[in-house]
C-alpha atoms as a PDB file:
ATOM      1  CA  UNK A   1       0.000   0.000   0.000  1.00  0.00           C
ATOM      2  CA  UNK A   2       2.710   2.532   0.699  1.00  0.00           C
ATOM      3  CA  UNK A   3       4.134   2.256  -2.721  1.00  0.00           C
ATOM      4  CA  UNK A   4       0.810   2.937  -4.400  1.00  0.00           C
ATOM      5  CA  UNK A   5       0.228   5.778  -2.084  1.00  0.00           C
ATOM      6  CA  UNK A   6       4.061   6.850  -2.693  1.00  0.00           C
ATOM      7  CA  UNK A   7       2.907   6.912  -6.670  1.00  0.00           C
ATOM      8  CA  UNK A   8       0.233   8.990  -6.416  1.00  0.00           C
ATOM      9  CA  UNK A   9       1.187  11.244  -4.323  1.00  0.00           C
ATOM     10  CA  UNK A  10       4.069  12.462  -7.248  1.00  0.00           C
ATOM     11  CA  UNK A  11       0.924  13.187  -9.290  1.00  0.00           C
ATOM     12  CA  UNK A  12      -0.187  15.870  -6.656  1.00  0.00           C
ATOM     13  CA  UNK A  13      -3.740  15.659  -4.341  1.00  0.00           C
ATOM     14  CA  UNK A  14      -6.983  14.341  -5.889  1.00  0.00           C
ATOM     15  CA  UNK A  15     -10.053  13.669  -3.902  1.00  0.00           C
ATOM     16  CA  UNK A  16     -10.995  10.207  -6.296  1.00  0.00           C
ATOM     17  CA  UNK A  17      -7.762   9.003  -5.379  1.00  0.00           C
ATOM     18  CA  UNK A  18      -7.742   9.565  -1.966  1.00  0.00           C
ATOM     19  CA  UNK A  19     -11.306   8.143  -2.348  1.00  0.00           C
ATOM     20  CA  UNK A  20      -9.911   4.941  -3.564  1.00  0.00           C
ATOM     21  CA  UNK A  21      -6.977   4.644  -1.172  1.00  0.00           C
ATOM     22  CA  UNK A  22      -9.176   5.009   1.637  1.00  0.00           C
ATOM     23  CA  UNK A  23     -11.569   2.285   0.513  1.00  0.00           C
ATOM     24  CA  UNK A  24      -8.445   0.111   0.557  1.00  0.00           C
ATOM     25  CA  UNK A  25      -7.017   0.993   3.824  1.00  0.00           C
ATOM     26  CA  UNK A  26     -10.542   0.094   4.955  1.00  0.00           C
ATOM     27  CA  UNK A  27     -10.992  -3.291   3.720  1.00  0.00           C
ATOM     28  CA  UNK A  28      -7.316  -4.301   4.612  1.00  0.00           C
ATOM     29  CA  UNK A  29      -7.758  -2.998   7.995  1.00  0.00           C
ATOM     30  CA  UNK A  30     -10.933  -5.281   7.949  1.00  0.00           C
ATOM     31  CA  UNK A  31      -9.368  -8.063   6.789  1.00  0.00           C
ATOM     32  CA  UNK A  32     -11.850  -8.289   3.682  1.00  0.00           C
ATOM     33  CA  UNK A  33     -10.991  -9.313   0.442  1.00  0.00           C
ATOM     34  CA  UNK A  34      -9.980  -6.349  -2.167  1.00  0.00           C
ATOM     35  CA  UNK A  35     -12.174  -6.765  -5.248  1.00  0.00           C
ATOM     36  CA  UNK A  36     -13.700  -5.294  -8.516  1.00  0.00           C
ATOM     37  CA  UNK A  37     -12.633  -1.770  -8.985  1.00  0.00           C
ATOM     38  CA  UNK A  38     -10.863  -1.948  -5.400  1.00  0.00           C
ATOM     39  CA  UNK A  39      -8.634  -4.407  -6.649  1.00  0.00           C
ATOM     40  CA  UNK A  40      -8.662  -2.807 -10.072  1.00  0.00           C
ATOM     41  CA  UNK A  41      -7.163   0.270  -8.910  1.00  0.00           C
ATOM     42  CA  UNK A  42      -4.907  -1.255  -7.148  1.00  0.00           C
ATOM     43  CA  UNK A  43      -3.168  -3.648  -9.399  1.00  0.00           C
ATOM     44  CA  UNK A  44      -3.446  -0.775 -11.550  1.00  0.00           C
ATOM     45  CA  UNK A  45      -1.437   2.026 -10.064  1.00  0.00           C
ATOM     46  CA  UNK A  46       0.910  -0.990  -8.609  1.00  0.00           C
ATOM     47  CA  UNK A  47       2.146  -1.958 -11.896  1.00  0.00           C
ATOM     48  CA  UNK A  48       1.848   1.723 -13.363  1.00  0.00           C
ATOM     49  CA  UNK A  49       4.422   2.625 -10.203  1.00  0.00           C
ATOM     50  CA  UNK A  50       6.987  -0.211 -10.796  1.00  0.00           C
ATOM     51  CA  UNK A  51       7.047   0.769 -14.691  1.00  0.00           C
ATOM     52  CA  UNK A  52       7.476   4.498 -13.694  1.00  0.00           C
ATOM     53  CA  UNK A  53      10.069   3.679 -11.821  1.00  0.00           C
ATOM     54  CA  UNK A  54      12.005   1.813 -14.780  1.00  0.00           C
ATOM     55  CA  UNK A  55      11.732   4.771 -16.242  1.00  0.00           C
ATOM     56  CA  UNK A  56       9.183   4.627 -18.548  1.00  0.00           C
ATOM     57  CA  UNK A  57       7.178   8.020 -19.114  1.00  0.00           C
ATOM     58  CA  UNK A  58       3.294   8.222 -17.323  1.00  0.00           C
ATOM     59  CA  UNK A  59       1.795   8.454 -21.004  1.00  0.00           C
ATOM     60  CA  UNK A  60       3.708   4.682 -21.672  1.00  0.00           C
ATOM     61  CA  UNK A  61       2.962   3.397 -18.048  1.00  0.00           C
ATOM     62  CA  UNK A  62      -0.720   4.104 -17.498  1.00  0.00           C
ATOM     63  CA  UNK A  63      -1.955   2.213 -20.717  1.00  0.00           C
ATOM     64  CA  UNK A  64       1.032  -0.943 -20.439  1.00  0.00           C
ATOM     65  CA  UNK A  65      -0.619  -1.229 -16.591  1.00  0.00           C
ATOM     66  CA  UNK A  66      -4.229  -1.273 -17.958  1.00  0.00           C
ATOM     67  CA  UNK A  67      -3.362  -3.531 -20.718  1.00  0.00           C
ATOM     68  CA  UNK A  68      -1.065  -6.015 -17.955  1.00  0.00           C
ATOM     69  CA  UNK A  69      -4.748  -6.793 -16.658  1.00  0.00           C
ATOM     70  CA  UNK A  70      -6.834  -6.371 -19.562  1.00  0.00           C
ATOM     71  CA  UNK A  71      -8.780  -3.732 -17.947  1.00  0.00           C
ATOM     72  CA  UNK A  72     -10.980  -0.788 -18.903  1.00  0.00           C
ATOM     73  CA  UNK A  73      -9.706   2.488 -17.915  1.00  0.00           C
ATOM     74  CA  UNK A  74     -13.525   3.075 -16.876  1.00  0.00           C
ATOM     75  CA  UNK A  75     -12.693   0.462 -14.286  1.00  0.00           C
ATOM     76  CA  UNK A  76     -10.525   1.953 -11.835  1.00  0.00           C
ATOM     77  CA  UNK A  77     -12.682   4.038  -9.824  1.00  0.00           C
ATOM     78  CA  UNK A  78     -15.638   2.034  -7.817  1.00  0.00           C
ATOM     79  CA  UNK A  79     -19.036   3.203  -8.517  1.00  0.00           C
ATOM     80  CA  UNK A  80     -19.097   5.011  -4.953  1.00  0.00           C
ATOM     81  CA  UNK A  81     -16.273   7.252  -5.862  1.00  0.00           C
ATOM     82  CA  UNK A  82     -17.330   7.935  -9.336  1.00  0.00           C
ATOM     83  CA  UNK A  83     -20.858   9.253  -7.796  1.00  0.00           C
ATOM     84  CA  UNK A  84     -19.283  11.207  -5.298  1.00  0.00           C
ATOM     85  CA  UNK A  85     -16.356  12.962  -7.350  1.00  0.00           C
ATOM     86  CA  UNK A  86     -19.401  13.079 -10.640  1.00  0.00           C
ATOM     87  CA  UNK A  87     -17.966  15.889 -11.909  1.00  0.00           C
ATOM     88  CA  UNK A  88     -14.165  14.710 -12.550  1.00  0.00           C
ATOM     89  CA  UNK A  89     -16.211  11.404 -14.446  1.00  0.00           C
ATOM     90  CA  UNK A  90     -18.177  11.670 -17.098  1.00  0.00           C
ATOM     91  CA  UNK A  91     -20.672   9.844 -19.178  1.00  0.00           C
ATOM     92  CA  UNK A  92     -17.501   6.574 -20.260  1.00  0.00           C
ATOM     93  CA  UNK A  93     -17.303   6.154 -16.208  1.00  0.00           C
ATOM     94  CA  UNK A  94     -21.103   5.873 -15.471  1.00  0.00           C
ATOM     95  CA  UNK A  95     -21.958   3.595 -18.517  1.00  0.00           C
ATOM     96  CA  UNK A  96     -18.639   1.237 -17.640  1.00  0.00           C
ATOM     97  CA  UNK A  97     -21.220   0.646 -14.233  1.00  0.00           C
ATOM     98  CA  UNK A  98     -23.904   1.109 -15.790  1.00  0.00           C
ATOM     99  CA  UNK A  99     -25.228   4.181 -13.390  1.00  0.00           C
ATOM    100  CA  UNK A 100     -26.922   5.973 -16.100  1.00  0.00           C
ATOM    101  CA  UNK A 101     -26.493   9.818 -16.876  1.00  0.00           C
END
C-alpha cells in the first residue's frame, strides 16, 4: 500500500484518489478481500508505479498497466467514488457501471 500511495502522491492531491486509497485501507484494515474496482485500482497504479520507476514516461505506463490486466480504464474508480467525485467522471465512467447519466 505505501508504494501505491508513494505513486500517487508524485501526481499531486486528488479527492478520487484519496477516495480509492481510503476504501483500501478500509478493507485491509478489515481483513476483507480487495475486489472489482478496489482491486482494479490497485493492481493498476501498482504496476503503473513499478514501470514508472524503470523509467518509462506516465503516457507509456498508465496504458502498459491497464493492458497487464486487460482492464478498462472506466474500471478503476468504484461506482461510490465515481458518484461522489461526478464531476471529474463523465458519461464513459457511469456507462462502464452502468449508473446511467
Amino acid at each position: 500500500m505505501v508504494k501505491v500511495e508513494s505513486h500517487l502522491a508524485g501526481f499531486g492531491s486528488y479527492e478520487p484518489n484519496q477516495a480509492m486509497v481510503a476504501r483500501l485501507r478500509s478493507a485491509m484494515e478489515s481483513g476483507l478481500r480487495v475486489t472489482g474496482a478496489d482491486a482494479s485500482f490497485y493492481m493498476h497504479e501498482l504496476s503503473e508505479s513499478t514501470l514508472m520507476g524503470r523509467g518509462f514516461a506516465y503516457e507509456v505506463a498508465h496504458p502498459a498497466a491497464l493492458a497487464k490486466y486487460g482492464v478498462s480504464p472506466y474500471s478503476v474508480y468504484h461506482p461510490e467514488v465515481i458518484a461522489k467525485y461526478s464531476q471529474e467522471f463523465g458519461t464513459p465512467w457511469r456507462d462502464f457501471w452502468g449508473m446511467g447519466g
